[in-house]
C-alpha atoms as a PDB file:
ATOM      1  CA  UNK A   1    -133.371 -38.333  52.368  1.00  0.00           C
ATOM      2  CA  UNK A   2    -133.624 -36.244  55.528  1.00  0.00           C
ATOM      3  CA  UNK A   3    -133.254 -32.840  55.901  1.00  0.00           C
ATOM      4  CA  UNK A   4    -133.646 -31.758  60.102  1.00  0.00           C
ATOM      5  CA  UNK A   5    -136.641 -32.447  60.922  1.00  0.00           C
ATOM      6  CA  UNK A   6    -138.144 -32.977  57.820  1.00  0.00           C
ATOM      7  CA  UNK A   7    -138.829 -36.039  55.821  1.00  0.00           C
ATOM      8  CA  UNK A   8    -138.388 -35.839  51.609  1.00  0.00           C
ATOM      9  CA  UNK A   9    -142.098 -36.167  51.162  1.00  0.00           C
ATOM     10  CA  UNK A  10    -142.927 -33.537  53.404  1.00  0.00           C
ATOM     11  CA  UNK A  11    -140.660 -31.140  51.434  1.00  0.00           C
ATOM     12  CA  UNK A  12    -142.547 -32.258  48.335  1.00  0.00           C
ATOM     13  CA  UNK A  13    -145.786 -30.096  49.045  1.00  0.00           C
ATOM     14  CA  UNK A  14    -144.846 -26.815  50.538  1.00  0.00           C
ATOM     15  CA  UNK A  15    -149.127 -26.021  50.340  1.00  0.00           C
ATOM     16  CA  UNK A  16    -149.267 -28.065  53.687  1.00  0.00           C
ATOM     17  CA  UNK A  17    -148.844 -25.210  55.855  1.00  0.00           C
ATOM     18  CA  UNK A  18    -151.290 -23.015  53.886  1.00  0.00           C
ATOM     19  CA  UNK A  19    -154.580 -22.251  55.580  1.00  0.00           C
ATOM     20  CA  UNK A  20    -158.075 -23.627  54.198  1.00  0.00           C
ATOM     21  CA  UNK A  21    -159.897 -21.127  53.568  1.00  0.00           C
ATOM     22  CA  UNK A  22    -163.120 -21.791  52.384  1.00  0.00           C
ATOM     23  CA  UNK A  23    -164.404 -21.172  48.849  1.00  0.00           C
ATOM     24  CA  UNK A  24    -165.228 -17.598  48.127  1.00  0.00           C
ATOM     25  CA  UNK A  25    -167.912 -17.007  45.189  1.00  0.00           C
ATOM     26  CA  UNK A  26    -168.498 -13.796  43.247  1.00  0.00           C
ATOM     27  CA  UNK A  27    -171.586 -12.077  41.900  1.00  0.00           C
ATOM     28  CA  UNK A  28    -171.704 -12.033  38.020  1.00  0.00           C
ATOM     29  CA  UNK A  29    -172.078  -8.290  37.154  1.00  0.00           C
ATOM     30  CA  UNK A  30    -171.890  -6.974  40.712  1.00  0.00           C
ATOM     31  CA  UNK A  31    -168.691  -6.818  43.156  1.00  0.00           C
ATOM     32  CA  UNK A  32    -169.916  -8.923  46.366  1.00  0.00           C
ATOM     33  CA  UNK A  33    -168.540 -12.284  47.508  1.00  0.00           C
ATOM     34  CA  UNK A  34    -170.073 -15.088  50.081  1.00  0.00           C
ATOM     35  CA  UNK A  35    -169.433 -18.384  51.006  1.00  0.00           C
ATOM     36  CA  UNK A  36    -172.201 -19.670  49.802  1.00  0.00           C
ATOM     37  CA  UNK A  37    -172.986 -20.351  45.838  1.00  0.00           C
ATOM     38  CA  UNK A  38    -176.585 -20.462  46.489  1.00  0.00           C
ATOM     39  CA  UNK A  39    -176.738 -17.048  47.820  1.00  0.00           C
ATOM     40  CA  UNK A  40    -174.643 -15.443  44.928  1.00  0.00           C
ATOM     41  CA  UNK A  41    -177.314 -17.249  42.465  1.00  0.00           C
ATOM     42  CA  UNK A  42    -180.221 -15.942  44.711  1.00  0.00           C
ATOM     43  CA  UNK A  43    -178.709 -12.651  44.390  1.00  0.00           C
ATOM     44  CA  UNK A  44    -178.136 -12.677  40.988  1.00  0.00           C
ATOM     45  CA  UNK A  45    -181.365 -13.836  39.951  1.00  0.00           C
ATOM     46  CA  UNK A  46    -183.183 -10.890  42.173  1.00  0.00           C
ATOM     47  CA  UNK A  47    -180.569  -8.661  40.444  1.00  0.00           C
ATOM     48  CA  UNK A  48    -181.526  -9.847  37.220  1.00  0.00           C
ATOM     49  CA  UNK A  49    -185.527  -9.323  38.181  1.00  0.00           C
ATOM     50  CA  UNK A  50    -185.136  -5.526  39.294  1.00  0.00           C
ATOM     51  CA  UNK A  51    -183.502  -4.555  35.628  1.00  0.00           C
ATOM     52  CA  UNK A  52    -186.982  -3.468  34.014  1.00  0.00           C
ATOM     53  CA  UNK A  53    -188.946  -2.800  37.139  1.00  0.00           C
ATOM     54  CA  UNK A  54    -190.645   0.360  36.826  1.00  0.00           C
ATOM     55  CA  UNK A  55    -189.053   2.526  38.788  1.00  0.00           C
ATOM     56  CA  UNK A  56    -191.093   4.457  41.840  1.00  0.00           C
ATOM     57  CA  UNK A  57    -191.275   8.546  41.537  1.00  0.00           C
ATOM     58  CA  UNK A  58    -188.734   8.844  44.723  1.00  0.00           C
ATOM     59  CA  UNK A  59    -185.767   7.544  42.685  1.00  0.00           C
ATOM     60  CA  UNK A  60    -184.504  10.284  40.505  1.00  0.00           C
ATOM     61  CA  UNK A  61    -183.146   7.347  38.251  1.00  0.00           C
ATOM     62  CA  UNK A  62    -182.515   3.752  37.322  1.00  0.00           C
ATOM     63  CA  UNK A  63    -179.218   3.328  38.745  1.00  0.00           C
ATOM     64  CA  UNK A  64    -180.094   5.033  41.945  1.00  0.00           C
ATOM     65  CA  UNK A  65    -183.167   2.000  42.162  1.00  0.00           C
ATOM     66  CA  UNK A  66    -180.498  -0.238  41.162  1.00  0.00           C
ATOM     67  CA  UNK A  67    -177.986   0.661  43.695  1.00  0.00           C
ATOM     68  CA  UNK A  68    -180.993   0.686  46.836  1.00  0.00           C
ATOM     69  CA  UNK A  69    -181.807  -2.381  45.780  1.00  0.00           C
ATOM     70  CA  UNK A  70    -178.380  -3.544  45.708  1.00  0.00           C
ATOM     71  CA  UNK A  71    -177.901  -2.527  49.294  1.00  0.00           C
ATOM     72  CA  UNK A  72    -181.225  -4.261  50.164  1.00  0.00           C
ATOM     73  CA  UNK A  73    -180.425  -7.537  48.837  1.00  0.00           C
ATOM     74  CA  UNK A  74    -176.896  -7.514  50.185  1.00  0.00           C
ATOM     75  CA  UNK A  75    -177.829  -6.958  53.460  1.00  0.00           C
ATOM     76  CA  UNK A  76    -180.751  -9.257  53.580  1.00  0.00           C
ATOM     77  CA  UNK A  77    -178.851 -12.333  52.086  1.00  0.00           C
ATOM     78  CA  UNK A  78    -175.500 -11.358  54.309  1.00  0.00           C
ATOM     79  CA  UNK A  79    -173.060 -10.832  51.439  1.00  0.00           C
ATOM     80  CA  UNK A  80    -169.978  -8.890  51.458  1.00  0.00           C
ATOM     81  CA  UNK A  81    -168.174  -6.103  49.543  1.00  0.00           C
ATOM     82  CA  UNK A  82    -164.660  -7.980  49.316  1.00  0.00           C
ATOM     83  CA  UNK A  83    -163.661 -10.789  50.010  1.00  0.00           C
ATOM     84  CA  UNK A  84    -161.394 -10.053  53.256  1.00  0.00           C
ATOM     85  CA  UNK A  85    -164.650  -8.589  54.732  1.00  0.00           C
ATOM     86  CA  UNK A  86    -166.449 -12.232  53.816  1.00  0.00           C
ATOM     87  CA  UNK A  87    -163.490 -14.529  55.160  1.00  0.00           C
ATOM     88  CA  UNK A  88    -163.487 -12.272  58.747  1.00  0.00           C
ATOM     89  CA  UNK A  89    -167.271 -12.922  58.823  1.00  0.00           C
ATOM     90  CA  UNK A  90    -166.858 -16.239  58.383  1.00  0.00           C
ATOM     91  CA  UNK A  91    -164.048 -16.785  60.466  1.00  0.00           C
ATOM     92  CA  UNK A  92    -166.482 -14.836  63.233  1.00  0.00           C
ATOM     93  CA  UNK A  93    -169.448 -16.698  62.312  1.00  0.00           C
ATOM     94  CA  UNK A  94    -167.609 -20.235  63.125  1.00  0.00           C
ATOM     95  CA  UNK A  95    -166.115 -18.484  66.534  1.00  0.00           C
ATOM     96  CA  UNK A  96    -169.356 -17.941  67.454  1.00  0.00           C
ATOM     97  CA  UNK A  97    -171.015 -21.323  66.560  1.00  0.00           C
ATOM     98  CA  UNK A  98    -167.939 -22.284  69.091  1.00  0.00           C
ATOM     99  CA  UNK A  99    -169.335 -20.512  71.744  1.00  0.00           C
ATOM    100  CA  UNK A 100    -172.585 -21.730  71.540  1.00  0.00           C
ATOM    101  CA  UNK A 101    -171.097 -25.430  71.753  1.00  0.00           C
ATOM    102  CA  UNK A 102    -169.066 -23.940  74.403  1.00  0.00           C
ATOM    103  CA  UNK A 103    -172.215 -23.026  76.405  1.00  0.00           C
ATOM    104  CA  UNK A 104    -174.460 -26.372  75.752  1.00  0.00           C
ATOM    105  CA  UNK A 105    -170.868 -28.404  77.128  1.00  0.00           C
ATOM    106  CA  UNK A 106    -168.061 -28.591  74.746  1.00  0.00           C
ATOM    107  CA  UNK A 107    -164.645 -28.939  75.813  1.00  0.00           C
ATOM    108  CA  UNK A 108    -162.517 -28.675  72.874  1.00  0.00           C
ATOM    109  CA  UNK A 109    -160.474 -25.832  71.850  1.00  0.00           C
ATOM    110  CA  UNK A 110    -161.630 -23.265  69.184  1.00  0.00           C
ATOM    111  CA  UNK A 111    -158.712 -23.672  66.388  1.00  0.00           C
ATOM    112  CA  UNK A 112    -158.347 -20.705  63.502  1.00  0.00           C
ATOM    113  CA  UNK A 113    -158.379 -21.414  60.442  1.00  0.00           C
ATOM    114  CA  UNK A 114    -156.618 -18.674  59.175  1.00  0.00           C
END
Protein backbone atom coordinates (compact mmCIF):
# COMPACT_ATOMS: atom_id res chain seq x y z
CA UNK A 1 0.00 0.00 0.00
CA UNK A 2 1.31 3.42 -1.01
CA UNK A 3 0.27 6.53 0.06
CA UNK A 4 2.52 9.63 -2.01
CA UNK A 5 5.55 9.31 -1.08
CA UNK A 6 5.25 7.14 1.64
CA UNK A 7 5.58 3.45 1.99
CA UNK A 8 2.93 1.43 4.62
CA UNK A 9 5.75 0.71 6.98
CA UNK A 10 6.88 4.07 7.17
CA UNK A 11 3.36 5.20 8.21
CA UNK A 12 3.53 2.52 10.89
CA UNK A 13 5.91 4.54 13.32
CA UNK A 14 5.05 8.17 13.25
CA UNK A 15 8.15 8.49 16.29
CA UNK A 16 10.61 8.51 13.23
CA UNK A 17 10.63 12.09 12.82
CA UNK A 18 10.94 12.79 16.58
CA UNK A 19 14.27 14.14 17.76
CA UNK A 20 16.71 12.04 20.14
CA UNK A 21 17.15 13.73 22.77
CA UNK A 22 19.28 12.36 25.18
CA UNK A 23 18.26 10.96 28.57
CA UNK A 24 17.55 13.57 31.15
CA UNK A 25 17.98 12.37 34.97
CA UNK A 26 16.53 14.05 38.06
CA UNK A 27 17.82 14.62 41.57
CA UNK A 28 15.84 12.62 44.24
CA UNK A 29 14.65 15.32 46.72
CA UNK A 30 16.02 18.32 44.84
CA UNK A 31 14.72 19.91 41.38
CA UNK A 32 17.99 19.74 39.03
CA UNK A 33 18.42 17.57 35.93
CA UNK A 34 21.78 16.45 33.87
CA UNK A 35 22.67 14.17 31.39
CA UNK A 36 24.60 12.29 33.26
CA UNK A 37 23.31 9.59 36.06
CA UNK A 38 26.57 9.63 37.72
CA UNK A 39 26.46 13.22 38.47
CA UNK A 40 22.80 13.18 39.86
CA UNK A 41 24.13 10.20 42.28
CA UNK A 42 27.29 12.33 43.10
CA UNK A 43 25.00 15.04 43.90
CA UNK A 44 22.74 13.26 45.81
CA UNK A 45 25.10 11.55 47.90
CA UNK A 46 26.93 15.12 48.83
CA UNK A 47 23.30 16.25 49.43
CA UNK A 48 22.68 13.49 51.61
CA UNK A 49 26.25 14.22 53.59
CA UNK A 50 25.48 18.05 54.33
CA UNK A 51 21.96 17.04 56.23
CA UNK A 52 23.59 16.92 59.87
CA UNK A 53 26.64 19.01 59.26
CA UNK A 54 26.96 21.44 61.91
CA UNK A 55 26.13 24.40 60.63
CA UNK A 56 28.86 27.52 60.69
CA UNK A 57 27.72 30.83 62.84
CA UNK A 58 27.29 32.90 59.35
CA UNK A 59 24.19 30.89 58.35
CA UNK A 60 21.27 32.14 60.28
CA UNK A 61 19.79 28.54 59.64
CA UNK A 62 19.78 25.04 58.26
CA UNK A 63 18.01 25.61 55.16
CA UNK A 64 19.95 28.69 54.33
CA UNK A 65 23.36 26.06 54.64
CA UNK A 66 21.30 23.78 52.71
CA UNK A 67 20.39 26.02 49.93
CA UNK A 68 24.46 27.52 49.65
CA UNK A 69 25.40 24.31 49.45
CA UNK A 70 22.93 23.48 46.94
CA UNK A 71 24.18 26.26 44.73
CA UNK A 72 27.78 25.05 45.35
CA UNK A 73 27.33 21.62 44.28
CA UNK A 74 25.22 22.55 41.29
CA UNK A 75 27.55 24.69 39.92
CA UNK A 76 30.59 22.63 40.54
CA UNK A 77 29.12 19.34 39.02
CA UNK A 78 27.35 21.53 35.98
CA UNK A 79 23.73 20.61 36.67
CA UNK A 80 20.73 22.44 35.70
CA UNK A 81 17.50 23.90 37.15
CA UNK A 82 15.08 22.39 34.36
CA UNK A 83 15.43 20.43 32.04
CA UNK A 84 15.13 22.89 28.86
CA UNK A 85 18.12 24.72 30.48
CA UNK A 86 20.08 21.04 30.52
CA UNK A 87 19.06 19.97 26.83
CA UNK A 88 20.34 23.77 25.46
CA UNK A 89 23.59 23.04 27.37
CA UNK A 90 23.94 20.02 25.92
CA UNK A 91 22.95 20.81 22.62
CA UNK A 92 25.83 23.78 23.11
CA UNK A 93 28.23 21.54 24.65
CA UNK A 94 28.16 19.07 21.42
CA UNK A 95 28.29 22.43 19.05
CA UNK A 96 31.23 23.19 20.62
CA UNK A 97 33.01 19.76 20.67
CA UNK A 98 32.16 20.45 16.73
CA UNK A 99 34.20 23.27 16.59
CA UNK A 100 37.03 21.94 18.12
CA UNK A 101 36.97 18.99 15.42
CA UNK A 102 36.34 21.77 13.12
CA UNK A 103 39.68 23.42 14.08
CA UNK A 104 42.05 20.10 14.34
CA UNK A 105 40.46 19.31 10.37
CA UNK A 106 37.00 18.06 10.20
CA UNK A 107 34.93 18.51 7.30
CA UNK A 108 31.59 17.32 8.10
CA UNK A 109 28.62 19.31 8.84
CA UNK A 110 27.43 20.02 12.46
CA UNK A 111 23.71 18.37 12.40
CA UNK A 112 21.07 19.40 15.44
CA UNK A 113 19.67 17.19 17.17
CA UNK A 114 16.83 18.95 18.20
Amino acid sequence: MKYGNYDAWKLATPWDDEPNYPEIFKAEKHGVYSVNEKDIAIFDDKMESIQYNVIEKEYETREEYIEECLGNFVEDLGLHFSEDDCLINYQEDEYNQYLDAVENGYRGKFKRRY
